[in-house]
Protein backbone atom coordinates (compact mmCIF):
# COMPACT_ATOMS: atom_id res chain seq x y z
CA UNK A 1 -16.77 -6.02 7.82
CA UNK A 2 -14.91 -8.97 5.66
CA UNK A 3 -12.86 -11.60 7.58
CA UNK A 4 -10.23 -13.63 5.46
CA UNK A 5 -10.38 -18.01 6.31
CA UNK A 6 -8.18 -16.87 9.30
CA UNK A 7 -9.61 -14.75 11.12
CA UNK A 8 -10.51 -17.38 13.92
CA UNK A 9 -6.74 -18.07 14.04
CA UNK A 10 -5.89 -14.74 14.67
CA UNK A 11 -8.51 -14.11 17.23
CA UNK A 12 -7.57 -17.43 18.96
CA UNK A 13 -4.01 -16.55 19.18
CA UNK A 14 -4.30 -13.15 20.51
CA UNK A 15 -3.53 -10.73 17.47
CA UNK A 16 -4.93 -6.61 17.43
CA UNK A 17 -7.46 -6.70 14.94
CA UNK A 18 -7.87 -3.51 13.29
CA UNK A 19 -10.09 -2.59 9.93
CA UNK A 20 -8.22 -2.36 6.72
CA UNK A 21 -9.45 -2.30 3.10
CA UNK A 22 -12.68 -3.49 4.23
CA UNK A 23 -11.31 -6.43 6.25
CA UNK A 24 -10.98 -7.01 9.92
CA UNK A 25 -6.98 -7.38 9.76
CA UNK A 26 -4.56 -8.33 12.24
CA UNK A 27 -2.39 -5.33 13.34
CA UNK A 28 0.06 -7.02 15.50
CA UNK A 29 0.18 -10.24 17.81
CA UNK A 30 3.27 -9.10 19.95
CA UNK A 31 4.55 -6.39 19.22
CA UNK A 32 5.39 -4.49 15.98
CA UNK A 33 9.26 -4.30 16.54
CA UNK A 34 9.32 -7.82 18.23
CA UNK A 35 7.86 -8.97 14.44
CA UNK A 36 9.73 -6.75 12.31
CA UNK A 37 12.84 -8.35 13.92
CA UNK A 38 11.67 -12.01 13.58
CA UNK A 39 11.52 -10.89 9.71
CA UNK A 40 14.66 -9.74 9.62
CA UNK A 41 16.33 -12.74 11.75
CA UNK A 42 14.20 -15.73 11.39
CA UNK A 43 10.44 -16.04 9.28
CA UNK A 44 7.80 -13.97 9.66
CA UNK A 45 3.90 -15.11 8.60
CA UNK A 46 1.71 -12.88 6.97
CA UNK A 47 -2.10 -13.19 6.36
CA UNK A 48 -3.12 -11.20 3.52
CA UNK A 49 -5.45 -13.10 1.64
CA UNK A 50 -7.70 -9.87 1.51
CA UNK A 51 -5.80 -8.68 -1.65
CA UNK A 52 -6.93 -9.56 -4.45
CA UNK A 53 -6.45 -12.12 -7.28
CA UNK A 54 -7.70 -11.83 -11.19
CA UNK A 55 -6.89 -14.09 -13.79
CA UNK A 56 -6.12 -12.94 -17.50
CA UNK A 57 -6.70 -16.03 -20.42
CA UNK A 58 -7.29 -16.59 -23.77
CA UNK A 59 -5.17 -16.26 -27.09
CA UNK A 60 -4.86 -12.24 -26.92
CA UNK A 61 -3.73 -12.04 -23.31
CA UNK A 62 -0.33 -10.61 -23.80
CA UNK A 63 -1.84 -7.96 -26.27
CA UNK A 64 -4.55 -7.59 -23.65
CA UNK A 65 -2.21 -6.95 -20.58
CA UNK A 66 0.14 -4.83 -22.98
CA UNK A 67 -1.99 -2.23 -23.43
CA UNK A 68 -2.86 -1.62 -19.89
CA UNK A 69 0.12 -1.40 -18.68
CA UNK A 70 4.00 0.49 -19.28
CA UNK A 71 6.02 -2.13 -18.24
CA UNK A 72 7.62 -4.33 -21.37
CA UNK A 73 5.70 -8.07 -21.77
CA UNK A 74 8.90 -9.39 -22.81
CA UNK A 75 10.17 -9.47 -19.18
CA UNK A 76 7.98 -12.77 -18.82
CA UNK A 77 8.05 -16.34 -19.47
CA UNK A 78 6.10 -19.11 -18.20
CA UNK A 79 6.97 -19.39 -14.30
CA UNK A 80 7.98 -15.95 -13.97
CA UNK A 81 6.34 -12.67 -12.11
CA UNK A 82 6.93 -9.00 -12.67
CA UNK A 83 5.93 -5.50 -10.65
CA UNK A 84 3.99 -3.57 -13.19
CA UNK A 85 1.17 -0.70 -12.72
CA UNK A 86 -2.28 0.33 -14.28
CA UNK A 87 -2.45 3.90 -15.05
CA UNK A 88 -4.51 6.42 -16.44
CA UNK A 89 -4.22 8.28 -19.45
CA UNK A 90 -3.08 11.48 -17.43
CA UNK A 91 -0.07 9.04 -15.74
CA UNK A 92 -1.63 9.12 -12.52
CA UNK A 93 -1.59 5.42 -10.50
CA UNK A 94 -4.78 3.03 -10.68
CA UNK A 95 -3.15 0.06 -8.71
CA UNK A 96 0.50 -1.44 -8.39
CA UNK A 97 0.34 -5.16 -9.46
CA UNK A 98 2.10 -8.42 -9.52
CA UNK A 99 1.70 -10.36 -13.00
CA UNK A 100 2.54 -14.11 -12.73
CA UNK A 101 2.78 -15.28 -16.58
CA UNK A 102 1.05 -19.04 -15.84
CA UNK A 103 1.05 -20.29 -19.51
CA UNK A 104 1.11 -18.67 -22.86
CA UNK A 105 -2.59 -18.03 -22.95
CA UNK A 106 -2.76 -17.53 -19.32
CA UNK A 107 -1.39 -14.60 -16.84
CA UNK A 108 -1.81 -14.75 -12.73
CA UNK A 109 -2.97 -10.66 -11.38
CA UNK A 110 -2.55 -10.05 -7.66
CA UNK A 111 -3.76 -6.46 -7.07
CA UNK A 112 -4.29 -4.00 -3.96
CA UNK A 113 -7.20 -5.14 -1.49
CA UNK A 114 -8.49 -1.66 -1.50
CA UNK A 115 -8.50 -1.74 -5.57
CA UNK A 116 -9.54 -4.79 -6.54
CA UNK A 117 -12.90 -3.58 -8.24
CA UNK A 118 -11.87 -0.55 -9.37
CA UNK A 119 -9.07 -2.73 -10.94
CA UNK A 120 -11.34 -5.42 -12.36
CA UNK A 121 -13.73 -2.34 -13.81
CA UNK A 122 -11.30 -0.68 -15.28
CA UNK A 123 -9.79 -3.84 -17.31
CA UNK A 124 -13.42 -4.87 -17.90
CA UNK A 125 -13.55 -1.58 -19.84
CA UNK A 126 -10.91 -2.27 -22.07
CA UNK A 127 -11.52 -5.69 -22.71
CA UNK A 128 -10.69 -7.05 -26.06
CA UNK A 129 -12.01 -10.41 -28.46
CA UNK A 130 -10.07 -13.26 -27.17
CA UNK A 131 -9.80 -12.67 -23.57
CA UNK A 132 -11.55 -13.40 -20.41
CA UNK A 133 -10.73 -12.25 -17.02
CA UNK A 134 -11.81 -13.86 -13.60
CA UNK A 135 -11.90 -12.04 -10.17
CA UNK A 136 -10.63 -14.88 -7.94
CA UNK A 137 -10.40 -13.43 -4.85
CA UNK A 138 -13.44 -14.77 -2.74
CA UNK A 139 -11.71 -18.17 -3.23
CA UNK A 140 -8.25 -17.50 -3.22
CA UNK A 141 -5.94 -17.31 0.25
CA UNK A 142 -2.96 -15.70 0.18
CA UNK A 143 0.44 -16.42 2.72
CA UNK A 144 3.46 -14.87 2.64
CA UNK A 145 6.23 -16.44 4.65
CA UNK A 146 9.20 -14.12 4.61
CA UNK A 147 12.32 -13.85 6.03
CA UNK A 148 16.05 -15.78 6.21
CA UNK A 149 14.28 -19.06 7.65
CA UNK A 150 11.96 -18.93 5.62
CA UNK A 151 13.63 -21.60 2.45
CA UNK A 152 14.63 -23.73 5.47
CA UNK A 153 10.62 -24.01 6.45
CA UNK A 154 9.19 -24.20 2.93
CA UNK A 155 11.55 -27.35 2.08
CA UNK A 156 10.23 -29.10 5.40
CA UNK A 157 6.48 -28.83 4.16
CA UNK A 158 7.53 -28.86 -0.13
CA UNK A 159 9.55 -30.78 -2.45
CA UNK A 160 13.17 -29.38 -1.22
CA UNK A 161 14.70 -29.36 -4.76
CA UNK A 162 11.95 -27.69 -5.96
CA UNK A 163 12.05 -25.28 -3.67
CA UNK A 164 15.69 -25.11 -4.23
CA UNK A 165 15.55 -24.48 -7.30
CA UNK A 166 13.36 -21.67 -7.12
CA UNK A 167 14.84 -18.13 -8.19
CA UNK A 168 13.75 -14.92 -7.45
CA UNK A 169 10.33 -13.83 -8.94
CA UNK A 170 9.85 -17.55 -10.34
CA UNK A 171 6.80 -19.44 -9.00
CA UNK A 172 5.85 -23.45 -9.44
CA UNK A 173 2.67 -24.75 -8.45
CA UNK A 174 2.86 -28.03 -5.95
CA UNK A 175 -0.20 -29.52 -3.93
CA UNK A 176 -0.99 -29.09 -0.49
CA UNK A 177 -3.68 -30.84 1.42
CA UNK A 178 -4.89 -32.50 -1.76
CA UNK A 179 -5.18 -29.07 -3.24
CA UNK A 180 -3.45 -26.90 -5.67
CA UNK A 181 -0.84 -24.39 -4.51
CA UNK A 182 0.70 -21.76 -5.87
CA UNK A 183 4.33 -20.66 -4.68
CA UNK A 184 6.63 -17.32 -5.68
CA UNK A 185 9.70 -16.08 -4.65
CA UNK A 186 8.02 -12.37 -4.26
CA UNK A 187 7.11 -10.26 -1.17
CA UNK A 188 6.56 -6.93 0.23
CA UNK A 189 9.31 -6.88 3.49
CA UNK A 190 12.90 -7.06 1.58
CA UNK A 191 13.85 -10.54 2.63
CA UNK A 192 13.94 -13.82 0.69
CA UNK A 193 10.32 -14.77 1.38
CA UNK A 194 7.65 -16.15 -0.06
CA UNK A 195 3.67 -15.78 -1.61
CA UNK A 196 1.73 -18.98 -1.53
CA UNK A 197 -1.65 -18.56 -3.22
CA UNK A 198 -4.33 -21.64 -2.04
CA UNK A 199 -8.13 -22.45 -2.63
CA UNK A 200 -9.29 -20.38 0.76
CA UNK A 201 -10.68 -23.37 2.56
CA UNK A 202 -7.02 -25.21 2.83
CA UNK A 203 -5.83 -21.64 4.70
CA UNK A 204 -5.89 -22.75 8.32
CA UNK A 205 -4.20 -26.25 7.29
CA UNK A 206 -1.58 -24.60 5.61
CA UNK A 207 -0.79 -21.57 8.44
CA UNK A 208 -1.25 -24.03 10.94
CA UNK A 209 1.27 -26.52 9.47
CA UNK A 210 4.43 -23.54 8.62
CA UNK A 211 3.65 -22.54 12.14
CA UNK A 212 4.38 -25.75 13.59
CA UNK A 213 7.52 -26.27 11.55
CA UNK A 214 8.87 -22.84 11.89
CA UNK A 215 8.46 -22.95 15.66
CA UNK A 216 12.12 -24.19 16.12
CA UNK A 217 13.14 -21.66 13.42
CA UNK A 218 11.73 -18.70 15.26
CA UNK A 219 8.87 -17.87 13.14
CA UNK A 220 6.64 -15.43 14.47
CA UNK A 221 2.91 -14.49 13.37
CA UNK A 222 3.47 -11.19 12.00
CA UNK A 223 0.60 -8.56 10.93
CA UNK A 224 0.08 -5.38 8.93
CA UNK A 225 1.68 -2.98 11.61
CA UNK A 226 5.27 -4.78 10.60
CA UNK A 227 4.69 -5.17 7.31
CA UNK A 228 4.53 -1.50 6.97
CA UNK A 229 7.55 -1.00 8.51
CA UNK A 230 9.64 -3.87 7.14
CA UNK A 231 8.98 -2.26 3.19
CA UNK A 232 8.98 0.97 4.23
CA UNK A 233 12.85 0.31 5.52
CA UNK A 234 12.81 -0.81 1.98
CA UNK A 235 11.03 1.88 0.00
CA UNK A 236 8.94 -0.07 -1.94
CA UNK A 237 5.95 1.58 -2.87
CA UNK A 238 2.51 1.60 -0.64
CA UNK A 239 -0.76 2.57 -3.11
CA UNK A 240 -2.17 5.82 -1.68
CA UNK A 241 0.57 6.80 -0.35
CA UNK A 242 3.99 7.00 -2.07
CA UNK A 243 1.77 6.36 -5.89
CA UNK A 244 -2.11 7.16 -6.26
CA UNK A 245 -4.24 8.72 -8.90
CA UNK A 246 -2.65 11.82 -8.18
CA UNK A 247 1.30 10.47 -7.34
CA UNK A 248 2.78 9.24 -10.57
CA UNK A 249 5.36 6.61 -11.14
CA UNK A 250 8.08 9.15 -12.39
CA UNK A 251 7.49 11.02 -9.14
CA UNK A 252 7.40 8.07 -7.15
CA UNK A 253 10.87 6.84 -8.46
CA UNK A 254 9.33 3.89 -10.50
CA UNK A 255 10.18 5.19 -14.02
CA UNK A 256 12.07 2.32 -14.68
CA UNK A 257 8.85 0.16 -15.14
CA UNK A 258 7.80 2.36 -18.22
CA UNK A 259 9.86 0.14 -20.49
CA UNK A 260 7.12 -0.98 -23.34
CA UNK A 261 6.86 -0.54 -26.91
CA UNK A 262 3.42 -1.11 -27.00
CA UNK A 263 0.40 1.24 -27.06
CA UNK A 264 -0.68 1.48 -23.49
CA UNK A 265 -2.89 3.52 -21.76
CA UNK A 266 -1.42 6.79 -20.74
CA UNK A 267 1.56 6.19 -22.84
CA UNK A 268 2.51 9.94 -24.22
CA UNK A 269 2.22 11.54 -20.60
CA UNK A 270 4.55 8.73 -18.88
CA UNK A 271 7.13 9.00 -21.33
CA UNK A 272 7.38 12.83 -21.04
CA UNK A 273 7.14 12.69 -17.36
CA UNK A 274 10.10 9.96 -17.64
CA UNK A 275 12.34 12.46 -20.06
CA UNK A 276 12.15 15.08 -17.54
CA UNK A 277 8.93 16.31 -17.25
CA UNK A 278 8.13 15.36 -13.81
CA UNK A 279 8.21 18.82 -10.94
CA UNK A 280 8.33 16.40 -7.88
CA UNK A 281 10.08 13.60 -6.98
CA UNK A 282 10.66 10.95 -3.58
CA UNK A 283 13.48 11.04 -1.56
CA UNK A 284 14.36 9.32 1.32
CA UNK A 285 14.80 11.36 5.13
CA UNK A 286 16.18 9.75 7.97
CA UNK A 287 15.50 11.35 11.01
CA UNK A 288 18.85 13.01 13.05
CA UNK A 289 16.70 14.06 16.15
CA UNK A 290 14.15 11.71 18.12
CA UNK A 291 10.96 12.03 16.33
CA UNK A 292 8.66 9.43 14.61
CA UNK A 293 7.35 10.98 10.85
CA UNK A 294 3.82 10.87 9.42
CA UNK A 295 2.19 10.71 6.41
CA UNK A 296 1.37 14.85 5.40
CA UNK A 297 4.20 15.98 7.59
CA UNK A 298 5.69 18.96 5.78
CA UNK A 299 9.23 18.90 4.76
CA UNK A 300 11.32 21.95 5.07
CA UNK A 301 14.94 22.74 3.24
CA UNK A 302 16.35 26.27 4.04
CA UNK A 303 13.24 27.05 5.68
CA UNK A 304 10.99 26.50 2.64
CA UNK A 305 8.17 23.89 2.67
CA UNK A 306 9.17 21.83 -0.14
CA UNK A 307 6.87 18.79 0.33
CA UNK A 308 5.61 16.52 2.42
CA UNK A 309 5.96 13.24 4.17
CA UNK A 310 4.12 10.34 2.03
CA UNK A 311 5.37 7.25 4.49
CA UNK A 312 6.73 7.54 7.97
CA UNK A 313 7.38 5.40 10.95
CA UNK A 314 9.88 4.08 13.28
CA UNK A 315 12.44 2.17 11.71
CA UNK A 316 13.84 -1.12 13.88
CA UNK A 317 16.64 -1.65 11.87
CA UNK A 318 17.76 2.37 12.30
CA UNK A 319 15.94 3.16 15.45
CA UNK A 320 15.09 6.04 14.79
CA UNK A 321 12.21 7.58 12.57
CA UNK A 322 12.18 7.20 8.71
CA UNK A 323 10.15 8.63 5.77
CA UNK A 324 9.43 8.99 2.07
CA UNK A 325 8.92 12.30 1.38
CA UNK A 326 7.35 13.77 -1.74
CA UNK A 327 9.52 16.85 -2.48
CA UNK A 328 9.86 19.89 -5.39
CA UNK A 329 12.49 17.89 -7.83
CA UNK A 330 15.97 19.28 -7.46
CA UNK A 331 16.42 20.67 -4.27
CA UNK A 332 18.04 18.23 -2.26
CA UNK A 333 20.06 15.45 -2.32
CA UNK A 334 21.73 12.76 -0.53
CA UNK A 335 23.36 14.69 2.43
CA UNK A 336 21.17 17.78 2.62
CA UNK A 337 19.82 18.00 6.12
CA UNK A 338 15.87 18.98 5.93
CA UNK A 339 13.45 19.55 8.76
CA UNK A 340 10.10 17.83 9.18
CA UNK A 341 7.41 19.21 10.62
CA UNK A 342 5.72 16.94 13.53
CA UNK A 343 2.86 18.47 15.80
CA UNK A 344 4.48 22.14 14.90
CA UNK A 345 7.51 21.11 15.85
CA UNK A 346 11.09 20.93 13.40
CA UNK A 347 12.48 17.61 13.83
CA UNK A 348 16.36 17.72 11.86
CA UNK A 349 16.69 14.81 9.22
CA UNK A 350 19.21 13.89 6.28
CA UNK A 351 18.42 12.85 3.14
CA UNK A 352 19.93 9.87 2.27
CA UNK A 353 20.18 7.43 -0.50
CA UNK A 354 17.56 4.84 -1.01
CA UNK A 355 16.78 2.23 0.25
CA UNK A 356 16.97 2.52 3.90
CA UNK A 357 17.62 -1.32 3.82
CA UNK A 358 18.79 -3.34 1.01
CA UNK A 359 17.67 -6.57 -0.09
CA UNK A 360 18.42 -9.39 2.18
CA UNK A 361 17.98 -13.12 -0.45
């Protein structure tokens, strides 16, 4: 099994290491909930420097990039990131992605852990003349500090104007330790946050040092258990679950990334799934009686199974159990009351409007 640069850190200060993507991961330090709520009050520290990182260069990048994905290149500009997706020619999901446009010859691909060589195949496959593409990951660590606090610790460790300065979905690069770093206003938890990509041997430096300045802030180590949680409150999309080869982005409620012009991959089957040709979509349950959903869990609406649970769990911020649910398109809406199906038993649940939690920046 794979260990990111800091998995001594994590073993040293106590965490549940469990396997993930190939990685020995930390689950949880604490406690799930007592992490989810430092996120939500304070800063939260992520390790997950097991995804991956691929860089895109050379004078036909944009073309490149354009053709491979649905999402509109025009929504970049040097110092800015977007949420795109790789699919196939059928619609169905490869990977979700973040593309950071670095220069105008030179794009910045952070994709799934679990993905990253199907990912690298698959754009190896369509390669073009003038472009080259890197798979970075081995020497790339990635840290995502998220959460209220977190601007308040980033300025005591960066350049505070520069971190002021810093919208959403913009990143900079600054230097750390004598190396370079890489800083974005993205994350996966639905709080101002932030990604900070390194060269893998500066990783303990760097968690060590946001630690130590966050202490008085309330930071907390957090791991995957509440970062499940914390975007699940916020419906963003988990690969495999709520999108996957099978689960397409029209179904998943992300047709508003098929925005391009260009010829992409899978082009003529997203657009008629976007103009109403999709049978399923997501909606979003919130339990009435005490249950916790799980992923398959069926989903019942005047006593017909109508789909099934793609994301479930206990939701801090609600108390109560939560879910994306993968449903027949149509039946319900905001309101209905469904039943889900845990261990053979009906547990009641409304269907309400999504997200469960907005965003918090």
């Amino acid at each position: 099994m794979k260990h990111t640069p800091l998995y001594r850190v994590h073993i040293d200060t106590g965490a549940k290491m469990v396997e993930f993507a190939g990685y020995e991961m930390p689950v949880q330090y604490s406690s799930i909930i007592e992490e989810h709520i430092a996120v939500r009050t304070a800063a939260g520290l992520f390790d997950v420097s097991h995804m991956g990182e691929i860089t895109v260069k050379g004078p036909e990048a944009e073309k490149f990039l354009s053709s491979l994905i649905p999402t509109t290149m025009s929504k970049l500009e040097i110092g800015k990131g977007m949420y795109s997706l790789f699919c196939y020619e059928d619609g169905g999901v490869i990977d979700d992605l973040f593309i950071f446009m670095v220069g105008e010859e030179h794009y910045f691909l952070v994709v799934n852990a679990s993905t990253i060589e199907k990912d690298f195949n698959w754009m190896e496959r369509h390669l073009i003349d003038g472009v080259t593409i890197e798979n970075i990951s081995e020497d790339t660590a990635k840290i995502d500090l998220q959460g209220p606090a977190s601007k308040q610790i980033m300025k005591k460790i960066f350049n505070p104007d520069s971190i002021d300065k810093l919208e959403r979905f913009r990143f900079y690069y600054d230097r750390f330790g004598g190396s370079a770093i890489m800083i974005s206003t993205t994350g996966y938890t639905g709080e101002w946050g932030y990604e900070l990509f390194i060269n893998e041997g500066k990783a303990v430096e760097l968690w060590n040092n946001i630690i130590s300045e966050g202490t008085c802030l309330g930071i907390k180590p957090a791991g995957l258990g509440c970062r499940d949680t914390l975007r699940l409150e916020s419906c963003y999309s988990l690969y495999g679950h709520e999108i996957s080869d099978k689960i397409n982005p029209v179904e998943a409620g992300l047709s508003w990334l098929i925005s391009s012009d260009a010829d992409y991959i899978g082009k003529s089957e997203l657009l008629r799934l976007k103009n109403g040709g999709a049978q399923k979509e997501q909606v979003a349950v919130k339990l009435i009686d005490r249950g916790i959903p799980r992923e398959q869990c069926p989903v019942l609406f005047n006593n017909n199974n109508i789909g099934y649970v793609t994301s479930g769990a206990y939701s801090p911020n609600i108390k109560n159990g939560i879910a994306l649910s993968l449903v027949q398109k149509g039946l319900v809406s905001p309101g209905d009351t469904v039943d889900i199906l845990i261990r053979n038993r009906r547990y009641k649940g409304e269907v309400v409007k999504k997200p469960f939690y907005k965003f918090n920046g």
